[in-house]
C-alpha atoms as a PDB file:
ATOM      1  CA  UNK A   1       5.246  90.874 160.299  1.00  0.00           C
ATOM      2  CA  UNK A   2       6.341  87.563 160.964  1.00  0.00           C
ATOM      3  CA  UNK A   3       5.095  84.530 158.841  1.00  0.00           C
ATOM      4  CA  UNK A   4       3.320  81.789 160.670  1.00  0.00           C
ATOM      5  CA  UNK A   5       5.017  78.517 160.469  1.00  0.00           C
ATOM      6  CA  UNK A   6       3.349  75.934 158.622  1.00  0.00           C
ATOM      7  CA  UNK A   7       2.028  73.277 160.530  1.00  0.00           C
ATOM      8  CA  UNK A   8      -0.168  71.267 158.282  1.00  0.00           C
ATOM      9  CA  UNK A   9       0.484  67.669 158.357  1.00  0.00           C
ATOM     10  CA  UNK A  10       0.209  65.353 155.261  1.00  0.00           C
ATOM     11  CA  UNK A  11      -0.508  61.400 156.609  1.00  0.00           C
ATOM     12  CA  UNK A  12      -0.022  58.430 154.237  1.00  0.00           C
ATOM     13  CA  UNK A  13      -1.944  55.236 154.678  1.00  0.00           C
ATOM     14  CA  UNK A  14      -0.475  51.759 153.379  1.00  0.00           C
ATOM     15  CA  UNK A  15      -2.678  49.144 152.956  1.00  0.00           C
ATOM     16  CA  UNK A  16      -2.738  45.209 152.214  1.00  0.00           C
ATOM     17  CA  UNK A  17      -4.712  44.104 149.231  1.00  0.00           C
ATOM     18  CA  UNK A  18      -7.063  42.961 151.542  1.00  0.00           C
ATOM     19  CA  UNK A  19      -7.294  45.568 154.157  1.00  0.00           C
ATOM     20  CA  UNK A  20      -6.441  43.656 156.830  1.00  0.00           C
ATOM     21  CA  UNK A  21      -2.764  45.306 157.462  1.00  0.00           C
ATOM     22  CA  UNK A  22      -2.434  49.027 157.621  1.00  0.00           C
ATOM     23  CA  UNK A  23       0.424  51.174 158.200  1.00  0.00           C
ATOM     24  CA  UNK A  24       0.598  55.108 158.429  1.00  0.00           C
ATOM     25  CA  UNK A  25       3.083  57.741 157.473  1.00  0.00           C
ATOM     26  CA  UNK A  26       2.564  61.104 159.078  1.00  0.00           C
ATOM     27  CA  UNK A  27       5.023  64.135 158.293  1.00  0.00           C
ATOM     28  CA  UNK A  28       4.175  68.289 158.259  1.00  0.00           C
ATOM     29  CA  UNK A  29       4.535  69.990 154.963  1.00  0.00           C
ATOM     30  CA  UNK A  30       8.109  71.211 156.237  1.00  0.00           C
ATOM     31  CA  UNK A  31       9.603  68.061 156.521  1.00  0.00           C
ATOM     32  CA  UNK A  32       8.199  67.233 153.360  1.00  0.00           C
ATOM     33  CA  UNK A  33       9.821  70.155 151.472  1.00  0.00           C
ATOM     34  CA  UNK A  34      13.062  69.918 153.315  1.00  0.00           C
ATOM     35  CA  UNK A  35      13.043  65.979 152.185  1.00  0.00           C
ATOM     36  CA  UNK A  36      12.555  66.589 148.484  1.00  0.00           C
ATOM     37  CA  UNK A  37      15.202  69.189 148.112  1.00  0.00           C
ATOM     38  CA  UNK A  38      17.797  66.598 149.870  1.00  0.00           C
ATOM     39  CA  UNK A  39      16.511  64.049 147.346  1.00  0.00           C
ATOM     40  CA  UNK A  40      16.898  66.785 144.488  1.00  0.00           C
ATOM     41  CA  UNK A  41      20.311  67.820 145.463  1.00  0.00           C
ATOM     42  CA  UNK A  42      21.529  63.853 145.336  1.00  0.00           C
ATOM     43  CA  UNK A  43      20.312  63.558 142.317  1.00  0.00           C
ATOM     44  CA  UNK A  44      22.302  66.842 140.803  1.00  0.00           C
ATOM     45  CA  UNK A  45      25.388  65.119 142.536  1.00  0.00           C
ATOM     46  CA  UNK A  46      25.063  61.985 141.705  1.00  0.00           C
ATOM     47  CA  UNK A  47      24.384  63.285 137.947  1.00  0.00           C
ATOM     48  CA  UNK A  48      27.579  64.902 138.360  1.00  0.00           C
ATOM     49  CA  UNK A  49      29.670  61.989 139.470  1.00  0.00           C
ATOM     50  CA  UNK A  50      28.261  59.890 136.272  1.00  0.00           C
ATOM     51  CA  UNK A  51      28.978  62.636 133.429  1.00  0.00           C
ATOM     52  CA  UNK A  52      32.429  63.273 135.202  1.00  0.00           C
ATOM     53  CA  UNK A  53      33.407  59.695 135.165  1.00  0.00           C
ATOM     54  CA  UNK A  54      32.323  59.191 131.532  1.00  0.00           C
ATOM     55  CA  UNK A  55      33.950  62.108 130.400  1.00  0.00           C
ATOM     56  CA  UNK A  56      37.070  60.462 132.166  1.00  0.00           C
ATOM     57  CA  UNK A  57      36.880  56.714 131.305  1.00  0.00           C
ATOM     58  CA  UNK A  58      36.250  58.496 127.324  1.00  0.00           C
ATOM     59  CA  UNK A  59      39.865  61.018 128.131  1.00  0.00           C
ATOM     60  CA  UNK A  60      41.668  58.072 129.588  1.00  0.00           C
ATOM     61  CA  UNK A  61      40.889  55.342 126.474  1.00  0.00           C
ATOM     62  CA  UNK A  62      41.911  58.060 123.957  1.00  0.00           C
ATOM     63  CA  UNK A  63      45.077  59.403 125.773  1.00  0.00           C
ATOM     64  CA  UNK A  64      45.934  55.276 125.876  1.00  0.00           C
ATOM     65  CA  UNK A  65      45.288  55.429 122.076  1.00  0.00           C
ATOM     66  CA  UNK A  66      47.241  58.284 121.425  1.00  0.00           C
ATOM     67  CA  UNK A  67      50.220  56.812 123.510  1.00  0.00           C
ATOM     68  CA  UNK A  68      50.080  53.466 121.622  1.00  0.00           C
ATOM     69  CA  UNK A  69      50.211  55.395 118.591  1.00  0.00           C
ATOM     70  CA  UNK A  70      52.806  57.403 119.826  1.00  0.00           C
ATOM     71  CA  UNK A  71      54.696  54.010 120.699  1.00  0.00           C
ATOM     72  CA  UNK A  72      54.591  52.872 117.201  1.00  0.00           C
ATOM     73  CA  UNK A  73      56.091  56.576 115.879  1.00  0.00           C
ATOM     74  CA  UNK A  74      58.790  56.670 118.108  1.00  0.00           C
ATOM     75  CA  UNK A  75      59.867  52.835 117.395  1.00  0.00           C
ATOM     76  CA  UNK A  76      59.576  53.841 113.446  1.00  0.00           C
ATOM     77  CA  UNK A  77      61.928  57.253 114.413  1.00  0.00           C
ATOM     78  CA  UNK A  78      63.863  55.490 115.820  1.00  0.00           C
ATOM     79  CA  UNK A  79      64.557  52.930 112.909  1.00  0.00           C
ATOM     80  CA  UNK A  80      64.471  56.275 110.799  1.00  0.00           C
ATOM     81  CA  UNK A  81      67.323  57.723 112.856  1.00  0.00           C
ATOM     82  CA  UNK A  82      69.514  55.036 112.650  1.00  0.00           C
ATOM     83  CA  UNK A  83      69.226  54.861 108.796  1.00  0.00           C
ATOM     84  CA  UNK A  84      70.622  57.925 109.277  1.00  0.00           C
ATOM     85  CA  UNK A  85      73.407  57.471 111.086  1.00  0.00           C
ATOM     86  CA  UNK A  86      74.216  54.365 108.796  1.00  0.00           C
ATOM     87  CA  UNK A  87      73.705  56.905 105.918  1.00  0.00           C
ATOM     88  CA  UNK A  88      75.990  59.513 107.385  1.00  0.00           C
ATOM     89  CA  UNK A  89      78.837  56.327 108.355  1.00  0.00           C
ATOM     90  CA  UNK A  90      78.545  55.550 104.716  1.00  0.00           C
ATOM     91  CA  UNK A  91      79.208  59.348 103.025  1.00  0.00           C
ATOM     92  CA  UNK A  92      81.862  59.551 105.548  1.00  0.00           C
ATOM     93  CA  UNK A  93      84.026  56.483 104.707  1.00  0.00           C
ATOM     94  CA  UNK A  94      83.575  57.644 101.006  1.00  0.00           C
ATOM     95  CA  UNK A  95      84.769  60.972 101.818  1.00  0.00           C
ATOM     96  CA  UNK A  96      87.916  59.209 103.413  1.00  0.00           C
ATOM     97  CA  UNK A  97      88.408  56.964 100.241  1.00  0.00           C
ATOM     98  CA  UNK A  98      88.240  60.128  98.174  1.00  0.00           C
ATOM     99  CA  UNK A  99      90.976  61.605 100.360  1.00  0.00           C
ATOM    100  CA  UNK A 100      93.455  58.183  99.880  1.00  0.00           C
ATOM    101  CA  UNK A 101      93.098  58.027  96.455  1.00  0.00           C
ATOM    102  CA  UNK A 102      93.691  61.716  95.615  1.00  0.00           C
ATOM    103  CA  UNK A 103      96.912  61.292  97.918  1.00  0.00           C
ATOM    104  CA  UNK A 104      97.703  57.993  96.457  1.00  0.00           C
ATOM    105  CA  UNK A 105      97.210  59.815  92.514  1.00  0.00           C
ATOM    106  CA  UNK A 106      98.941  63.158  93.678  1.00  0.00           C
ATOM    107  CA  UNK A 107      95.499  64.942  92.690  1.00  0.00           C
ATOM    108  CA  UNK A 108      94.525  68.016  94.686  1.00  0.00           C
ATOM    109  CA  UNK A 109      91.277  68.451  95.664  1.00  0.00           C
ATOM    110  CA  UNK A 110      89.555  71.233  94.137  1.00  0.00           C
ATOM    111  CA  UNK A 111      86.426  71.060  96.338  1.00  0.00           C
ATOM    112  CA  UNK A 112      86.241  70.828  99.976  1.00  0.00           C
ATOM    113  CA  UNK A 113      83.758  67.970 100.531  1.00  0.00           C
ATOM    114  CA  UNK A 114      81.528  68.269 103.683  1.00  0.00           C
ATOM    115  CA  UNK A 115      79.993  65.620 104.966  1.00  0.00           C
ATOM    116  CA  UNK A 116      77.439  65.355 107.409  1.00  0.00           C
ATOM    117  CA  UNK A 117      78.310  66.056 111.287  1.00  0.00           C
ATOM    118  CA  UNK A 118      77.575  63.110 113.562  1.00  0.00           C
ATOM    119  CA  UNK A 119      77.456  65.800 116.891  1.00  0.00           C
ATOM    120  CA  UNK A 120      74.178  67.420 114.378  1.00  0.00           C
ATOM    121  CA  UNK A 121      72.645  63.980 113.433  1.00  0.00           C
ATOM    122  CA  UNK A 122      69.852  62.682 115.011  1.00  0.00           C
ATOM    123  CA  UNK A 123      70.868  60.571 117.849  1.00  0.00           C
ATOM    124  CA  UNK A 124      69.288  57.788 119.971  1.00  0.00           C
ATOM    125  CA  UNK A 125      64.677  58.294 120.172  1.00  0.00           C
ATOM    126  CA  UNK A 126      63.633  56.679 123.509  1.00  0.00           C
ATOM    127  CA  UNK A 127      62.008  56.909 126.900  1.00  0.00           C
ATOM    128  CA  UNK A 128      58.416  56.049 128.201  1.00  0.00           C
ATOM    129  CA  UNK A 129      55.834  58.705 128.179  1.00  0.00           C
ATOM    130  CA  UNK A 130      52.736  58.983 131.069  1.00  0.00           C
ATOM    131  CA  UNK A 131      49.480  60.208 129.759  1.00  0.00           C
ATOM    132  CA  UNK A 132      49.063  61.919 133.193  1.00  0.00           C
ATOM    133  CA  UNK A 133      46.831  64.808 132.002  1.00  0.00           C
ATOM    134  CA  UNK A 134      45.792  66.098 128.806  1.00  0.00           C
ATOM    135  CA  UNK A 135      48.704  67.752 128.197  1.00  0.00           C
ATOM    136  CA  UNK A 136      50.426  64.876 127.262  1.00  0.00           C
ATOM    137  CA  UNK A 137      48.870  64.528 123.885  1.00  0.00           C
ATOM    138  CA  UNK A 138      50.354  68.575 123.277  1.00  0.00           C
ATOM    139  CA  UNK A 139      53.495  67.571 124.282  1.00  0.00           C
ATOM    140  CA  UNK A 140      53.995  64.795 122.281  1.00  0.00           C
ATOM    141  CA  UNK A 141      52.948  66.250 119.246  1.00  0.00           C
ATOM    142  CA  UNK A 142      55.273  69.085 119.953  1.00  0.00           C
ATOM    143  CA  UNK A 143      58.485  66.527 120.212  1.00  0.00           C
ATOM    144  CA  UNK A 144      57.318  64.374 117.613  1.00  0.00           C
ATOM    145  CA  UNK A 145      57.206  67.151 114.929  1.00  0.00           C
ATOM    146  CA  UNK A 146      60.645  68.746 116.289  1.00  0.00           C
ATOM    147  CA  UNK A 147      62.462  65.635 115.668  1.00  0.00           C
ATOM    148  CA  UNK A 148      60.636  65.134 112.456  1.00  0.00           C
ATOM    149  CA  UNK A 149      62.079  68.327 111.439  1.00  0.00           C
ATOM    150  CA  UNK A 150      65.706  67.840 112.586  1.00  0.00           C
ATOM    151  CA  UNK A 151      65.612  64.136 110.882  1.00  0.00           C
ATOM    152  CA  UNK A 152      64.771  66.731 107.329  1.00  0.00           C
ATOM    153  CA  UNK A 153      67.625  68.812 108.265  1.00  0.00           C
ATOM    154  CA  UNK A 154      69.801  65.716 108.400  1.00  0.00           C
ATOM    155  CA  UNK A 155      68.888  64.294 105.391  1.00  0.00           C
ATOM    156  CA  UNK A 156      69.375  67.616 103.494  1.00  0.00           C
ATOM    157  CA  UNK A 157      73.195  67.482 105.021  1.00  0.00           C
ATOM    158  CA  UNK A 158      73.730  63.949 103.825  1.00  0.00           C
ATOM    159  CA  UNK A 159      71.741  64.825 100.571  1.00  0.00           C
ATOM    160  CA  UNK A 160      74.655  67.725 100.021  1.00  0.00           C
ATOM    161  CA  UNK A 161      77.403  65.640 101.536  1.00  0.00           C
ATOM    162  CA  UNK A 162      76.779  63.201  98.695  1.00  0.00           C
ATOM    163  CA  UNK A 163      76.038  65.056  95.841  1.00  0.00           C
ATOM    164  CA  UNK A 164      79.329  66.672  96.446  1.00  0.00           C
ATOM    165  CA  UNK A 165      80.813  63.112  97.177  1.00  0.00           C
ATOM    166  CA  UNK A 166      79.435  62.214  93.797  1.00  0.00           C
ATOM    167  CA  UNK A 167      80.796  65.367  91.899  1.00  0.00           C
ATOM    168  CA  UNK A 168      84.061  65.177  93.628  1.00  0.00           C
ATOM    169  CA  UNK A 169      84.247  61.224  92.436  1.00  0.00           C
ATOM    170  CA  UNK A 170      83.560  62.230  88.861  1.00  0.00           C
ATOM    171  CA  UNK A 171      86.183  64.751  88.535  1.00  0.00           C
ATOM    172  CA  UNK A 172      88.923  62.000  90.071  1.00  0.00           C
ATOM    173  CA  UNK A 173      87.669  59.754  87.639  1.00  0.00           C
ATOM    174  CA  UNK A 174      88.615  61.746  84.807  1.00  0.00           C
ATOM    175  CA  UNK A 175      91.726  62.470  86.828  1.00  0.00           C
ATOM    176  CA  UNK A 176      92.946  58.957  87.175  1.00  0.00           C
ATOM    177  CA  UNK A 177      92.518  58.003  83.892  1.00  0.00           C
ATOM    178  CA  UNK A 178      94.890  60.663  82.840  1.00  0.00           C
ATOM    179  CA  UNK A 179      97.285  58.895  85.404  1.00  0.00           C
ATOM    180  CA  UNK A 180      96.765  55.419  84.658  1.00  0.00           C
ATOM    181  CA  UNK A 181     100.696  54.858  84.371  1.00  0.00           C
ATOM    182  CA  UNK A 182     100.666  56.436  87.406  1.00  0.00           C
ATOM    183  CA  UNK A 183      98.515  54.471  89.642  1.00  0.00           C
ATOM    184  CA  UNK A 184     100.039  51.290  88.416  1.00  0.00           C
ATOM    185  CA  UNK A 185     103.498  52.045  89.840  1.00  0.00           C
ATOM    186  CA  UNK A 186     101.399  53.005  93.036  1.00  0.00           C
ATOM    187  CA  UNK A 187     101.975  50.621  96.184  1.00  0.00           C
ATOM    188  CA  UNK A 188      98.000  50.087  96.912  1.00  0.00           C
ATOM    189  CA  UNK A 189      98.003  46.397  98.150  1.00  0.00           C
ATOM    190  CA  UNK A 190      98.570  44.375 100.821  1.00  0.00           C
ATOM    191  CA  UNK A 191     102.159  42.851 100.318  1.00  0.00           C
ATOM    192  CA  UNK A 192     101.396  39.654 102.098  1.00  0.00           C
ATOM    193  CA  UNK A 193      98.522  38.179 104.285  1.00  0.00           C
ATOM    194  CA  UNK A 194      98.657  38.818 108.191  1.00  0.00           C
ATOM    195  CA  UNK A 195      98.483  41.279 110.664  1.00  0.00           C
ATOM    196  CA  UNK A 196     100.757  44.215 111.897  1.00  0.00           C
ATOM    197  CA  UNK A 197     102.935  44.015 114.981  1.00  0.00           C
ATOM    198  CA  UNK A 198     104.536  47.331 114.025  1.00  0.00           C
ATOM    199  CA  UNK A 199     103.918  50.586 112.804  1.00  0.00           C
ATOM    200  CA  UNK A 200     105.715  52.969 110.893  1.00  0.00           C
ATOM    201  CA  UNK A 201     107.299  55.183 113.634  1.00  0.00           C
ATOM    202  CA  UNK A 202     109.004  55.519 116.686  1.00  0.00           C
ATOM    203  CA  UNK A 203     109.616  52.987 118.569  1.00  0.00           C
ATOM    204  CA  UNK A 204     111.089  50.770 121.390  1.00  0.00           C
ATOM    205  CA  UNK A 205     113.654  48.399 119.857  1.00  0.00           C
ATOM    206  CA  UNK A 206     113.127  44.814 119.820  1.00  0.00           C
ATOM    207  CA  UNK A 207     117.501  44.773 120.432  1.00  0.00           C
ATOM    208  CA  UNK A 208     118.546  47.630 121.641  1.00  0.00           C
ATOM    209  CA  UNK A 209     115.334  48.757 124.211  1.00  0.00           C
ATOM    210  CA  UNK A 210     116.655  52.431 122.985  1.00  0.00           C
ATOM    211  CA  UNK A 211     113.584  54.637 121.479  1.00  0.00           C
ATOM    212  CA  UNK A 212     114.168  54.493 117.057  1.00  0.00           C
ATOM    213  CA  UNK A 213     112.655  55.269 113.827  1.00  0.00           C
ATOM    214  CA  UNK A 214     111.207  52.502 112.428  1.00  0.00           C
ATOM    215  CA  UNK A 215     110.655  52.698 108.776  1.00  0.00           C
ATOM    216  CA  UNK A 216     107.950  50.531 107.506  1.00  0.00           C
ATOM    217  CA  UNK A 217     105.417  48.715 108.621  1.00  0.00           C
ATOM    218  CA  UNK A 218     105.704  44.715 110.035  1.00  0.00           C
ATOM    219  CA  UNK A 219     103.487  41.922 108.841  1.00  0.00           C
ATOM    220  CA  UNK A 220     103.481  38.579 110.741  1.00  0.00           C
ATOM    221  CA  UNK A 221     101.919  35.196 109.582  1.00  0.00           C
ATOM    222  CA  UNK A 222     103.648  31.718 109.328  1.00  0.00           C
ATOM    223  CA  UNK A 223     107.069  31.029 107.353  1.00  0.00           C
ATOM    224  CA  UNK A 224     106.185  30.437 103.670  1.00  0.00           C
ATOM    225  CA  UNK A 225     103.561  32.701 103.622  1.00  0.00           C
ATOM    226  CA  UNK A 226     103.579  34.176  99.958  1.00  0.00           C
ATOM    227  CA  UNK A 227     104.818  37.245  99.475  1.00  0.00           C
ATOM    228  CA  UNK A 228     103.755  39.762  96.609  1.00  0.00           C
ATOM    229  CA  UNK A 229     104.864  42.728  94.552  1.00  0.00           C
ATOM    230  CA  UNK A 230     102.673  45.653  95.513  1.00  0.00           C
ATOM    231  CA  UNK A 231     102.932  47.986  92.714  1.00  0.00           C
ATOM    232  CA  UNK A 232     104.372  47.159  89.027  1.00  0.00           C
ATOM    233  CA  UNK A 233     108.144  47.594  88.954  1.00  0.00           C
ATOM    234  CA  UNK A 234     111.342  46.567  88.011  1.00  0.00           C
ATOM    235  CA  UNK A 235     113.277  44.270  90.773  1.00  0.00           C
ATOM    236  CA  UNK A 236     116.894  46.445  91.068  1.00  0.00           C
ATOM    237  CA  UNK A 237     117.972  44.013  94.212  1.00  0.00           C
ATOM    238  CA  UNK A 238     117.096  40.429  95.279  1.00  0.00           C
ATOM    239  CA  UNK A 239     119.787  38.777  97.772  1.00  0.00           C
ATOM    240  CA  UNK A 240     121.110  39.137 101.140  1.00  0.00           C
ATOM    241  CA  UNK A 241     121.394  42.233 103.721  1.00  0.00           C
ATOM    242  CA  UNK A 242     122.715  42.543 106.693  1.00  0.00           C
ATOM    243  CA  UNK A 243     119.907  43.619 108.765  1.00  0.00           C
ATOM    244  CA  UNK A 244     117.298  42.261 106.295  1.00  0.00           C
ATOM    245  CA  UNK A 245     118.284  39.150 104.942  1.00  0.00           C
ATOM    246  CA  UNK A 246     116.948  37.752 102.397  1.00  0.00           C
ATOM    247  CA  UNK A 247     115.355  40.997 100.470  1.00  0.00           C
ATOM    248  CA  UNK A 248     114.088  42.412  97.100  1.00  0.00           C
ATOM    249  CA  UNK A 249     113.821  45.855  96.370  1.00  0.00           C
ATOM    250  CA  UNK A 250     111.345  46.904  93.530  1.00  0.00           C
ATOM    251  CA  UNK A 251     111.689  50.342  91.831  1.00  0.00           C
ATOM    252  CA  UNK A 252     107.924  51.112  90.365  1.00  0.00           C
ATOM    253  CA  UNK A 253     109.079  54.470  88.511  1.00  0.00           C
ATOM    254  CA  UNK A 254     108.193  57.870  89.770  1.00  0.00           C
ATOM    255  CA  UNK A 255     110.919  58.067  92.169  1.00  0.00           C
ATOM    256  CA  UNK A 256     108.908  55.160  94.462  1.00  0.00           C
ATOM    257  CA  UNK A 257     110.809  52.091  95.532  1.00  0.00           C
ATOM    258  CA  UNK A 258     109.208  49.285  97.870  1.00  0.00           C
ATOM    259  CA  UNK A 259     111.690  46.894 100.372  1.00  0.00           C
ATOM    260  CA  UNK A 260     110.114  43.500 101.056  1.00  0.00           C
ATOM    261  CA  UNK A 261     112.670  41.870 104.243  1.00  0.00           C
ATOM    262  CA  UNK A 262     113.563  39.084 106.347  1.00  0.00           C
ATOM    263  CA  UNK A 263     111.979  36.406 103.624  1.00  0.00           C
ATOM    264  CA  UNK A 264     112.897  32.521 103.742  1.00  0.00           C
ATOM    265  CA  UNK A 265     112.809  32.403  99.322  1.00  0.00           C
ATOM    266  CA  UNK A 266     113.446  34.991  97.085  1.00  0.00           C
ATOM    267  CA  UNK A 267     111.413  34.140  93.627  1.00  0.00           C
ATOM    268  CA  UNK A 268     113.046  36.558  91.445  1.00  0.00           C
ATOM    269  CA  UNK A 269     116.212  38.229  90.456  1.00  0.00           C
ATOM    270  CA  UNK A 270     117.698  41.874  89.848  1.00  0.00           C
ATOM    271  CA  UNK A 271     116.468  43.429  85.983  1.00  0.00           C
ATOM    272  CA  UNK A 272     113.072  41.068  86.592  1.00  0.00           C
ATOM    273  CA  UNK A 273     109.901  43.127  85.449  1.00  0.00           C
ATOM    274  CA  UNK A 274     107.238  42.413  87.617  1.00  0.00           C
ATOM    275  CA  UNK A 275     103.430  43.415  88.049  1.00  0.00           C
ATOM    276  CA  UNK A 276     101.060  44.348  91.185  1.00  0.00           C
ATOM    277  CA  UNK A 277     100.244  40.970  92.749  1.00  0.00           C
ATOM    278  CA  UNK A 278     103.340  38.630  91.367  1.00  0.00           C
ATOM    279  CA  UNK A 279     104.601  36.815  94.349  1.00  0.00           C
ATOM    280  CA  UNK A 280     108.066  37.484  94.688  1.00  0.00           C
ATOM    281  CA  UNK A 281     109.199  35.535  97.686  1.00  0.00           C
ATOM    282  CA  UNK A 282     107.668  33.635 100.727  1.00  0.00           C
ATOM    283  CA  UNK A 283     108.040  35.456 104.783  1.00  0.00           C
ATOM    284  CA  UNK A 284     110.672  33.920 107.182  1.00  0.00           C
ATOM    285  CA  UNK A 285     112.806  34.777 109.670  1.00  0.00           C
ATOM    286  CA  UNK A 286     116.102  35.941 108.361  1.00  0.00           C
ATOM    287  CA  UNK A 287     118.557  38.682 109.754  1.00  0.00           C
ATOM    288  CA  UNK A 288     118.191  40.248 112.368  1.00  0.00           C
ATOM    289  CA  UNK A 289     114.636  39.496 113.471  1.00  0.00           C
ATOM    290  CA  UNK A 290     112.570  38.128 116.215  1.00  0.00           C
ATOM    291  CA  UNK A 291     109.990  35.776 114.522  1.00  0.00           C
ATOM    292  CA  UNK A 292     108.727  34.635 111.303  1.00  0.00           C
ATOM    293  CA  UNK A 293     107.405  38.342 109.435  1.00  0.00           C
ATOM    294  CA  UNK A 294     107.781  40.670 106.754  1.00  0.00           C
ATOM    295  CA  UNK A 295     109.430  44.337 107.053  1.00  0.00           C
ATOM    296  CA  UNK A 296     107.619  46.308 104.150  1.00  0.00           C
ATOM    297  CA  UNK A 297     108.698  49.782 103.319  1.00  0.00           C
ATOM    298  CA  UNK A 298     108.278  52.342 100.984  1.00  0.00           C
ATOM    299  CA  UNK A 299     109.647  55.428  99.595  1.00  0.00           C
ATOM    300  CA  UNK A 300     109.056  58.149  97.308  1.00  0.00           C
ATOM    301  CA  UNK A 301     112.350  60.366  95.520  1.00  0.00           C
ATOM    302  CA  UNK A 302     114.527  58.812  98.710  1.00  0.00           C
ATOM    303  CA  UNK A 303     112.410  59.287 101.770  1.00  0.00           C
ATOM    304  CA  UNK A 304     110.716  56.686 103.848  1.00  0.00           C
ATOM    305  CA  UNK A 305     106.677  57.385 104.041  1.00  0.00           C
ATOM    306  CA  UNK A 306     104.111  55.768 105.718  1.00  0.00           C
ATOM    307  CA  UNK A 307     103.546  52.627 103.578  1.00  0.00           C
ATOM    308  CA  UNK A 308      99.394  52.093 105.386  1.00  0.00           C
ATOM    309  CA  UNK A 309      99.026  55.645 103.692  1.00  0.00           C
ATOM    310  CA  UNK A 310      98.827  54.289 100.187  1.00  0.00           C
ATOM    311  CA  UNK A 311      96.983  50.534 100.388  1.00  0.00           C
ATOM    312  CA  UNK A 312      93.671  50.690  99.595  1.00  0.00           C
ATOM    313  CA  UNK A 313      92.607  47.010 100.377  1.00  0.00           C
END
């Protein structure tokens, strides 16, 4: 049985205040109903829309806090990481000192000293992050806390590296005091201020443009330049050579000998005892040579070495 459509009508009167003006409203029950569940439903929506766009406005201001805060972590990592690196520069130049002086003593090291990797340091922290959904705040956090735990790894390495710095220092301390006859007859200084123009090596020569052994090591600066003993010694020739020209030639003991050529003055003679730092002549430009330097050699029981090997200044 079919229901009977409703057909009642509902009329609304408006009136002035003093019921001269009246105005009237007339809808069925239908339209009514139909009216007020519109009315309902925009309201739901538009309920909706508000609590969405607070819930929003509230995600977006704390994903901006969290990604200023993040800012300021990663600028302090960063400063953390190259601390670091600084650290890890420092243990390693120590480890090479601790290598030149237990070649310059003759000591043998009895530990193998590790320092800390740069390719496993913690490099460079940088790069903009966009909060553009809440994963971002996971995601942070995760990176954060991994680099956090690879700067602890890398402080554990340089915390090793230099406790075994420090025990392998101790034991060449005790080791050099044994030797320190030794290490005075050692050629560890400069032998005269300037800068190198050649190598000990092969080389091209300056006369001959044939490919020769060169060896020492040669020091230029300006004629008169003084010129100094770089190990304590006793001076066994100071005069002329061919090639050289004005020379001395310092015996320090221990089968090493040091050459100091090409000077303008010679400030001592053979038999002369002399001590690390004397000056013993001034750089020229005698024999054969191609401008105001010094040719400074050194040897150990007859053979020619590397003199850079042993200066420590």
């Amino acid at each position: 049985m079919n229901k009977k459509p409703d057909n009642r009508f509902v009329t609304l009167f408006l009136l002035t205040n003093d019921g001269s003006k009246s105005r009237q409203w007339k809808a069925t029950v239908k339209q009514l109903k139909t009216g007020g569940g519109i009315a309902l439903a925009f309201a739901l929506i538009l309920a909706f829309v508000v609590v969405d766009y607070s819930r929003l406005k509230y995600n977006t201001s704390e994903l901006y806090s969290l990604r200023k805060e993040n800012t300021g972590q990663r600028i302090e990592l960063q400063s953390f990481a190259a601390k670091i690196r600084e650290l890890e520069g420092k243990v390693a130049s120590l480890s090479v000192f601790d290598r030149k002086l237990r070649i310059i003593a003759n000591i043998e090291s009895t530990k193998t000293i590790n320092s800390a990797k740069g390719d496993q340091m913690v490099g460079g922290v940088g790069g903009g992050v966009s909060p553009d959904d809440e994963g971002f705040l996971l995601s942070t956090r995760a990176k954060t806390t991994e680099l956090v735990s690879r700067m602890h790894e890398d402080l554990k390495q340089l915390e090793t590296s230099a406790n075994n710095q420090e025990r392998s220092f101790s034991e060449l301390a005790g080791e050099l005091q044994k030797k320190s006859s030794y290490l005075a007859s050692m050629p560890s200084i400069w032998p005269v201020r300037g800068w190198v123009t050649s190598g000990f090596g092969d080389r091209t020569s300056p006369f001959t443009g044939f490919n020769q052994m060169h060896n020492g090591i040669d020091i230029a600066n300006r004629i008169g330049t003084p010129i100094l003993a770089t190990a304590n010694g006793i001076v066994v020739q100071a005069g002329r050579d061919d090639g050289l020209g004005k020379m001395v030639a310092v015996s320090h003991g221990y089968g090493i000998k040091t050459i100091y050529g090409h000077m303008s003055e010679i400030y001592v003679r053979a038999g002369q005892r002399v001590s690390r730092g004397d000056k013993i002549g001034a750089m020229g430009n005698t024999g054969h040579s191609t401008g105001s330097h010094l040719h400074y050699q050194v040897s150990i029981d007859g053979v020619t070495v590397n003199p850079s090997k042993y200066i420590l200044n």
